[in-house]
C-alpha atoms as a PDB file:
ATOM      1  CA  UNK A   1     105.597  67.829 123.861  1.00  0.00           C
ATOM      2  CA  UNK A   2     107.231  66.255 120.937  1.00  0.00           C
ATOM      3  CA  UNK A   3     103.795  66.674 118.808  1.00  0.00           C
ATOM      4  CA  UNK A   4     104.217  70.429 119.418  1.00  0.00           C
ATOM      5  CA  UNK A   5     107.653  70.472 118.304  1.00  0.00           C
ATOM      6  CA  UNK A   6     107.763  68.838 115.248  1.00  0.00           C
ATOM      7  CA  UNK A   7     104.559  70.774 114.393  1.00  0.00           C
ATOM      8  CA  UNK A   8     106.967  73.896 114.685  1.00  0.00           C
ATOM      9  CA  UNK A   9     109.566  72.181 112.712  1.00  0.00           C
ATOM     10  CA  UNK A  10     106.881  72.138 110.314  1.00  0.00           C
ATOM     11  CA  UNK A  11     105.594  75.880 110.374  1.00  0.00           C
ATOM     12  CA  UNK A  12     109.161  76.772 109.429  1.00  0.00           C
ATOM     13  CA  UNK A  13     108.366  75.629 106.401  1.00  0.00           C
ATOM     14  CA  UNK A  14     105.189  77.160 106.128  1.00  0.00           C
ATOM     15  CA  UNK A  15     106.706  80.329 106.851  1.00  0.00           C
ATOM     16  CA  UNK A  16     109.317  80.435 104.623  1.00  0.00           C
ATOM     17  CA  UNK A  17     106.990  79.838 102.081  1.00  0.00           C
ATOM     18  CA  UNK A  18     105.305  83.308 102.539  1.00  0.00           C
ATOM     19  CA  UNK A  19     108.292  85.235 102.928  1.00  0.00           C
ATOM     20  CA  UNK A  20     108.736  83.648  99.443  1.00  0.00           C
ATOM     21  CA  UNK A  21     105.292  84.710  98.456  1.00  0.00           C
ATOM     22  CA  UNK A  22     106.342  88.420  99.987  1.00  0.00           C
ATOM     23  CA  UNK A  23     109.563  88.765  98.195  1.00  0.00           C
ATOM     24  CA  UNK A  24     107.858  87.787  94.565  1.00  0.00           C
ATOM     25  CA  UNK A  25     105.045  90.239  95.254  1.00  0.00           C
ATOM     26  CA  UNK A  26     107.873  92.781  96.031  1.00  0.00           C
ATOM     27  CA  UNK A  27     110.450  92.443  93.374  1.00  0.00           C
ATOM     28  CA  UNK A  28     106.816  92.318  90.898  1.00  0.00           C
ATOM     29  CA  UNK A  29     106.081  95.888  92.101  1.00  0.00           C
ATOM     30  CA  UNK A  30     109.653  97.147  92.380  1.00  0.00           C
ATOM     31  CA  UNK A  31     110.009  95.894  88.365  1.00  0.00           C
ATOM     32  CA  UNK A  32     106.911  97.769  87.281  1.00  0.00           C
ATOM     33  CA  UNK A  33     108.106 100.690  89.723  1.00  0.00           C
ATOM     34  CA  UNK A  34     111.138 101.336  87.844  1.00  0.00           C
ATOM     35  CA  UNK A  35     109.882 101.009  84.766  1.00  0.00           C
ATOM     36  CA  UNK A  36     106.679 103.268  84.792  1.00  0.00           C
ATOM     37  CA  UNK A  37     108.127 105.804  87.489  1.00  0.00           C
ATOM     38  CA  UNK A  38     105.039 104.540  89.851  1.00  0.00           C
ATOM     39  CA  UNK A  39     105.893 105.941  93.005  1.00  0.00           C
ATOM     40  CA  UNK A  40     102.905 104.907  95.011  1.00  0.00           C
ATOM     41  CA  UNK A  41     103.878 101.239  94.352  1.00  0.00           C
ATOM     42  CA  UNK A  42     107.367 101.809  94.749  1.00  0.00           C
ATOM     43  CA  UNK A  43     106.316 103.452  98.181  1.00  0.00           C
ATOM     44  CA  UNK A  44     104.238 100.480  99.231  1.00  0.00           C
ATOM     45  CA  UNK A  45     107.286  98.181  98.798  1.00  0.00           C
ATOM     46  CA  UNK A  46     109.727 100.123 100.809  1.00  0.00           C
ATOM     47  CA  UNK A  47     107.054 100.141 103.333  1.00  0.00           C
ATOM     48  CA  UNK A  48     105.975  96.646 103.275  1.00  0.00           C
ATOM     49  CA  UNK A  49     109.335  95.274 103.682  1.00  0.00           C
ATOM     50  CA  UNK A  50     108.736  95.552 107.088  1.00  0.00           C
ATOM     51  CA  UNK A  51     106.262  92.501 106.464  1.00  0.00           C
ATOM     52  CA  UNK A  52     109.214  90.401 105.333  1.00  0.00           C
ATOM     53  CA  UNK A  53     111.638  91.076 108.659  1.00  0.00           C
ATOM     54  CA  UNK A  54     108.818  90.608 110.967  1.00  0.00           C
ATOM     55  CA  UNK A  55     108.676  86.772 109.716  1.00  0.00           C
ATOM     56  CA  UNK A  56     112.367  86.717 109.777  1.00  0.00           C
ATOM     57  CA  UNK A  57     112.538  87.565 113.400  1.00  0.00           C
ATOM     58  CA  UNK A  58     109.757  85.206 113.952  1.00  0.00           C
ATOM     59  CA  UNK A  59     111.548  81.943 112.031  1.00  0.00           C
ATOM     60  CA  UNK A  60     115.063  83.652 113.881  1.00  0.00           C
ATOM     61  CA  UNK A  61     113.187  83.381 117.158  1.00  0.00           C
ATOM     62  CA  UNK A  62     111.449  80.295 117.043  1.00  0.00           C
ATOM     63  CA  UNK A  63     114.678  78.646 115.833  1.00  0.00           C
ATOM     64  CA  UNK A  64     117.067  79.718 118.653  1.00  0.00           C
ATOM     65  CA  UNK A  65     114.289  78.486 121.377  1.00  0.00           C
ATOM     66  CA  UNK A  66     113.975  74.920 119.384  1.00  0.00           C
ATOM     67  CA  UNK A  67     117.968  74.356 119.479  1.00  0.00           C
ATOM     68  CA  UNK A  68     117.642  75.435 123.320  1.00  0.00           C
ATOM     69  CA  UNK A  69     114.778  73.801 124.792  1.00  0.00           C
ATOM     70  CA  UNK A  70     114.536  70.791 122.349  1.00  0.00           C
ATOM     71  CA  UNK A  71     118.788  69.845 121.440  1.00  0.00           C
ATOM     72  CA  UNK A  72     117.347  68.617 117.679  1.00  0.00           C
ATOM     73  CA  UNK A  73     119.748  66.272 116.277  1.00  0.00           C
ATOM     74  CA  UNK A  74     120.258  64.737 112.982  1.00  0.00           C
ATOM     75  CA  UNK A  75     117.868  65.692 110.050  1.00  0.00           C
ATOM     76  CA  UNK A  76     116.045  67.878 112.669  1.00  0.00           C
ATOM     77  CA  UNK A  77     119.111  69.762 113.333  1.00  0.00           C
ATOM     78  CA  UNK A  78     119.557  69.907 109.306  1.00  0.00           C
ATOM     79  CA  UNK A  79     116.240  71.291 108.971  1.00  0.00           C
ATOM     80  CA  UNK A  80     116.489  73.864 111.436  1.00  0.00           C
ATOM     81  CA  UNK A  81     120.082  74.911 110.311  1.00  0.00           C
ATOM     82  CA  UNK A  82     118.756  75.094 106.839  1.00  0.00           C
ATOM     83  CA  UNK A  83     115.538  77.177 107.493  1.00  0.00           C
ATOM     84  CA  UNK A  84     117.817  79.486 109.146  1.00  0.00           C
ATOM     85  CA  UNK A  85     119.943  80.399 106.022  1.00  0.00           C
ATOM     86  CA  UNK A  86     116.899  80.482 103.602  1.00  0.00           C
ATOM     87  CA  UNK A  87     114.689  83.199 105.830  1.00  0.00           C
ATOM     88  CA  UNK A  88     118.478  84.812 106.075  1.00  0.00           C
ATOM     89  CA  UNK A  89     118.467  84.762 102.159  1.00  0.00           C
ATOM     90  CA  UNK A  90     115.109  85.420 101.738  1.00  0.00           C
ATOM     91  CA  UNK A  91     115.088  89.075 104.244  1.00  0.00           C
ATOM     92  CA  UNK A  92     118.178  89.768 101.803  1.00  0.00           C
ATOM     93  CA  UNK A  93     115.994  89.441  98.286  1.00  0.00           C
ATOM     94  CA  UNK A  94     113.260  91.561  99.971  1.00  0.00           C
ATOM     95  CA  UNK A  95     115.884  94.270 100.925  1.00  0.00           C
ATOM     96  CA  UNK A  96     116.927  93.956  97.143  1.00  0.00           C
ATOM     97  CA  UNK A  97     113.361  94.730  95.759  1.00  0.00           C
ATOM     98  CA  UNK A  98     113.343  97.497  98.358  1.00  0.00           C
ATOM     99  CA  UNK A  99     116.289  98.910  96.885  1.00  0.00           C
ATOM    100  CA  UNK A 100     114.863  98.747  93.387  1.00  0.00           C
ATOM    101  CA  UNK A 101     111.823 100.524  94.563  1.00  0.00           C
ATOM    102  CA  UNK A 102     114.296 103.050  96.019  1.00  0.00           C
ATOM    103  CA  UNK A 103     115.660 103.795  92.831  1.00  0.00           C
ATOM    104  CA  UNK A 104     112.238 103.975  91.152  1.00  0.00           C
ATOM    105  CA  UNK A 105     111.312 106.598  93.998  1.00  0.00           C
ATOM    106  CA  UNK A 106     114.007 108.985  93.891  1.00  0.00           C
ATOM    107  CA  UNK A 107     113.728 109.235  89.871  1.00  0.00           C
ATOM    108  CA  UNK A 108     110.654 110.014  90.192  1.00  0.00           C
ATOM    109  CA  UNK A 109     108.357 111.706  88.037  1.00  0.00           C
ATOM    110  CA  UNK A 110     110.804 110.059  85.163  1.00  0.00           C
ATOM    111  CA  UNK A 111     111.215 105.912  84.876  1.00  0.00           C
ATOM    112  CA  UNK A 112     115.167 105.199  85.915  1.00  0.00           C
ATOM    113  CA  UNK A 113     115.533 103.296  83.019  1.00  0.00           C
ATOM    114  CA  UNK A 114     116.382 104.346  79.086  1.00  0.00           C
ATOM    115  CA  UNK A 115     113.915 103.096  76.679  1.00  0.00           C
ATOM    116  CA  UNK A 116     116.801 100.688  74.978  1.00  0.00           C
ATOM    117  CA  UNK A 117     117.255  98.922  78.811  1.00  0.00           C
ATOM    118  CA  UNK A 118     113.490  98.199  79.581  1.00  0.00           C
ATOM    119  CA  UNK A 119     112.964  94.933  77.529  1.00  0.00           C
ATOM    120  CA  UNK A 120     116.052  93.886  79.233  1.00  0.00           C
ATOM    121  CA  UNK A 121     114.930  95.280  82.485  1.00  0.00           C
ATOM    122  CA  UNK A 122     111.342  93.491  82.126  1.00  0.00           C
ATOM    123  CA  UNK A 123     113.394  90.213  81.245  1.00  0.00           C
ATOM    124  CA  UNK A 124     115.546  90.482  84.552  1.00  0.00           C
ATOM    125  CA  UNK A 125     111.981  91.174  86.661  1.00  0.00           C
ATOM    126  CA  UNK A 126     110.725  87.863  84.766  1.00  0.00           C
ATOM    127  CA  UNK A 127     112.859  86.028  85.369  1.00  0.00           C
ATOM    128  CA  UNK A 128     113.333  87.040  89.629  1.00  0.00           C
ATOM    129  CA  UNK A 129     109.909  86.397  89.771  1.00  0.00           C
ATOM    130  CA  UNK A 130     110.464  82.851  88.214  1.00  0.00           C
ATOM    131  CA  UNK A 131     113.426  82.436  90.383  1.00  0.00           C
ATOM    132  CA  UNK A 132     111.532  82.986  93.791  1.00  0.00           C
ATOM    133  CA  UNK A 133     108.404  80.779  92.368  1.00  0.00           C
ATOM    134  CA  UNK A 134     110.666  78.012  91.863  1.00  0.00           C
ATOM    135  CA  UNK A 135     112.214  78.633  95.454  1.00  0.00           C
ATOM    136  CA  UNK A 136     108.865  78.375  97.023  1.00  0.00           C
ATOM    137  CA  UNK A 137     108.189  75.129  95.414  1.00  0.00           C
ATOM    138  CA  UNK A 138     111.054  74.006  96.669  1.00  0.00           C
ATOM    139  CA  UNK A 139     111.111  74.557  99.898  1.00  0.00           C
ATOM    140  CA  UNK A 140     107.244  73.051 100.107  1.00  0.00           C
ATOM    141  CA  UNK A 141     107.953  70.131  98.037  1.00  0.00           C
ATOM    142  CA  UNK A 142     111.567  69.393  98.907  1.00  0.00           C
ATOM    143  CA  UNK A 143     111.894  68.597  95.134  1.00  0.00           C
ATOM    144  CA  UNK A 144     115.808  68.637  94.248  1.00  0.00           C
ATOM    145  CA  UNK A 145     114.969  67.882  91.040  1.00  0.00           C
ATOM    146  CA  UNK A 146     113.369  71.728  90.550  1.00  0.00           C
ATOM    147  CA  UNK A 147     115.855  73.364  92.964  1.00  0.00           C
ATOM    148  CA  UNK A 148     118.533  72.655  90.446  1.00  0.00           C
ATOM    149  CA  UNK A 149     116.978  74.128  87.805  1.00  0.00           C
ATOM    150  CA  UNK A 150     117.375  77.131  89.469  1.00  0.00           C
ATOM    151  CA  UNK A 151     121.017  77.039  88.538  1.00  0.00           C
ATOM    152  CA  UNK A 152     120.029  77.518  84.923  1.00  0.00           C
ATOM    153  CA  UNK A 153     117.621  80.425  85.498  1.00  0.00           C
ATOM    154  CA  UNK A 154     120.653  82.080  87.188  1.00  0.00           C
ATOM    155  CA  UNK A 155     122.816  81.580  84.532  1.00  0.00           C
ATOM    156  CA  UNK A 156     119.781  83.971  82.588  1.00  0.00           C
ATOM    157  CA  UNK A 157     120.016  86.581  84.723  1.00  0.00           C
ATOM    158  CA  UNK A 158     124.146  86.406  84.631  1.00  0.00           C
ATOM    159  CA  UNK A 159     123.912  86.829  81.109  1.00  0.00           C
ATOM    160  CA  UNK A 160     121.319  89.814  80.608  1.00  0.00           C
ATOM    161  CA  UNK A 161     123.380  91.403  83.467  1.00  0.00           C
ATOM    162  CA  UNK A 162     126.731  91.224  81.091  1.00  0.00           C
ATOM    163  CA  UNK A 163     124.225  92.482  78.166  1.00  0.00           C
ATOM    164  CA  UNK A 164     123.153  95.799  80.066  1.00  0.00           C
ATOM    165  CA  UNK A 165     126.841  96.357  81.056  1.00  0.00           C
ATOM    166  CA  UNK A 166     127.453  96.264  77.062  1.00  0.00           C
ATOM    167  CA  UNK A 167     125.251  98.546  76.402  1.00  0.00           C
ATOM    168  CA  UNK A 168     126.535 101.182  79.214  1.00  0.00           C
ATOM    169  CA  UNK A 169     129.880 100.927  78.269  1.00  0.00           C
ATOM    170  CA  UNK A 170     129.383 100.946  74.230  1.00  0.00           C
ATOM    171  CA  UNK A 171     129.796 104.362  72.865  1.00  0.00           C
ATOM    172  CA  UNK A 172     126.183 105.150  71.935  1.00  0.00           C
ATOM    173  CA  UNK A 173     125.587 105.880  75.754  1.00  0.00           C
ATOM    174  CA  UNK A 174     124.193 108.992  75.808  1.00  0.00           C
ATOM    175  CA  UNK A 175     122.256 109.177  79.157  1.00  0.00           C
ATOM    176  CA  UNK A 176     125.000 110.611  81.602  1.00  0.00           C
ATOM    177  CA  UNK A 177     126.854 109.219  84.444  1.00  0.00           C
ATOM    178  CA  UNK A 178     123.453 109.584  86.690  1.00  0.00           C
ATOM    179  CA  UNK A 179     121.539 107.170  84.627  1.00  0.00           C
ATOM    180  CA  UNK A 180     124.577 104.978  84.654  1.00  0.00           C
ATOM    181  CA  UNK A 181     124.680 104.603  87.815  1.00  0.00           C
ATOM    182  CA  UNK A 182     120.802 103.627  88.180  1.00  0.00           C
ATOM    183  CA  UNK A 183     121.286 101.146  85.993  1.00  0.00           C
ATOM    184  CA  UNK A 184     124.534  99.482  87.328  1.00  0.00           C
ATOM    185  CA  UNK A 185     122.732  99.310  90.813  1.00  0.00           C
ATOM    186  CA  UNK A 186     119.580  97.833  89.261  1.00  0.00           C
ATOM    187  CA  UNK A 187     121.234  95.382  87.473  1.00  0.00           C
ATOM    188  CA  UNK A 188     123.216  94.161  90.370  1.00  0.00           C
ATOM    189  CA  UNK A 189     120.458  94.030  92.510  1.00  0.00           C
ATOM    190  CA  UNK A 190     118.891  91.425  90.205  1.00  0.00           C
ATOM    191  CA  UNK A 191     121.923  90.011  89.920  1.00  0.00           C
ATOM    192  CA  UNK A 192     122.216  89.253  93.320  1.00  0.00           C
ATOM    193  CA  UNK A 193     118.015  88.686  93.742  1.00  0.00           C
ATOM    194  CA  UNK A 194     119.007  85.591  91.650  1.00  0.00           C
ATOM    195  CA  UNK A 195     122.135  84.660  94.062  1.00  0.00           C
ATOM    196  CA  UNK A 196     120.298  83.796  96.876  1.00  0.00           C
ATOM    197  CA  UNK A 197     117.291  82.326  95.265  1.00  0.00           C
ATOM    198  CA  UNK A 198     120.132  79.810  94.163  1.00  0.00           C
ATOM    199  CA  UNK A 199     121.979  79.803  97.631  1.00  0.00           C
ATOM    200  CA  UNK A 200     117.948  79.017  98.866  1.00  0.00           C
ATOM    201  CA  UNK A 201     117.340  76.258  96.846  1.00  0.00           C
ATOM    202  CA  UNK A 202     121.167  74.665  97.526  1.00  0.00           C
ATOM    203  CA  UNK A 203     120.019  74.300 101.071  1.00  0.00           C
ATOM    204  CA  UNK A 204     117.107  72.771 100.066  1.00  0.00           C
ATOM    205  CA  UNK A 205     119.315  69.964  98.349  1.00  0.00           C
ATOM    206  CA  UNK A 206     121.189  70.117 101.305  1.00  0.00           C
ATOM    207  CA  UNK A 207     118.581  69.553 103.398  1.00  0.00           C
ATOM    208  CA  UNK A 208     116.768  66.310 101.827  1.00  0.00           C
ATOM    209  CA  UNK A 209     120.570  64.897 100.824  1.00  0.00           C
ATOM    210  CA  UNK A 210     122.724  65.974 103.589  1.00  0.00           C
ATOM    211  CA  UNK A 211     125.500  66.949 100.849  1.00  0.00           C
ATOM    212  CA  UNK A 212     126.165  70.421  99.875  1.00  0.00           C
ATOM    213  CA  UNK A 213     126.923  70.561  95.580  1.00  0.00           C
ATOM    214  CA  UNK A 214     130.196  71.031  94.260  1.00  0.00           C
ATOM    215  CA  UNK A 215     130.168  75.089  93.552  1.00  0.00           C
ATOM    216  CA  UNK A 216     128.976  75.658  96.887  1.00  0.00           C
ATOM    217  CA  UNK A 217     131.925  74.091  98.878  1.00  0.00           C
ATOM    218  CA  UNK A 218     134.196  75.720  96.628  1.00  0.00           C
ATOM    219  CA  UNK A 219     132.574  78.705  96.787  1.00  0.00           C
END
């Protein structure tokens, strides 16, 4: 019996792994959605979101039936607490690349982005993608050292975030209130993509110290 459970404490892991793997491959389409107007790719990530809450239900499920049947204590109860915020965080970045598809779908035949955005656009995309690579790492290799380098690659994203709201509000902006408003939601859609591969990685400090950091308790 306890074989069996601490092989499901284990497929948590595994499973937050691919809804890691699921989010990256949908914030990679959503990017290249909104930039080349593609709406048969920003179609297939609306749709396979669906992908991403299944596993969330599954880890959700699994995780209310361990704390009934099996009372983990301890580092067991850490690690079950834990995987319960990350899948939580992780549904939330897959309903963010949804909502960039979204945008890239009701623009359509025309890219939602101005030509002077996309390089910053394309360096937002890189940079989720890095985010969420780095977050699956993590939570596989319980490496604290690489889940605080996320903190950095957030600070990137915070910045090119400020730099696209410079460039709406400047007085060169010449692409209406409609574009403005594609690109405000974008942007804070990355924005907050990057949040909660941060918020992931936290718990996975969390988890292996049994200390939350600074920012988050104050935060």
């Amino acid at each position: 019996m306890r074989d069996a459970y601490h092989e499901e404490l284990e497929s948590l892991t595994d499973r937050l792994v691919e809804m890691t793997r699921l989010v990256r491959s949908a914030m990679s389409r959503g990017t290249t959605a909104l930039l080349d107007a593609d709406l048969q790719l920003a179609e297939s990530v609306i749709s396979q979101d669906n992908e991403v809450d299944r596993i969330y239900n599954e880890i959700e499920s699994s995780i209310y039936e361990l704390m009934a049947l099996q009372q983990p204590v301890a580092v067991d109860l850490r690690t079950v607490v834990t995987a319960l915020r990350m899948a939580s965080d992780l549904e939330r970045m897959g309903d963010l690349a949804e909502h960039i598809a979204k945008i890239a779908r009701m623009r359509h035949p025309v890219s939602a982005i101005p030509a002077e955005l996309r390089d910053t656009i394309v360096e937002m995309g890189a940079i989720a993608e890095n985010l969420i690579t780095k977050t699956g790492s993590c939570i596989a290799s319980r490496d604290i050292e690489l889940a605080k380098e996320l903190e950095e690659d957030d600070d990137a994203m915070d910045r090119l975030h400020r730099r696209l709201f410079r460039v709406l509000l400047s007085d060169d902006w010449d692409h209406g209130v409609e574009a403005a408003i594609d690109v405000t939601l974008a942007g804070r859609y990355y924005e907050r993509y990057a949040d909660h591969a941060v918020r992931v990685a936290r718990d996975v400090v969390y988890l292996v110290t049994g200390s939350r950091t600074d920012d988050e308790t104050a935060g």
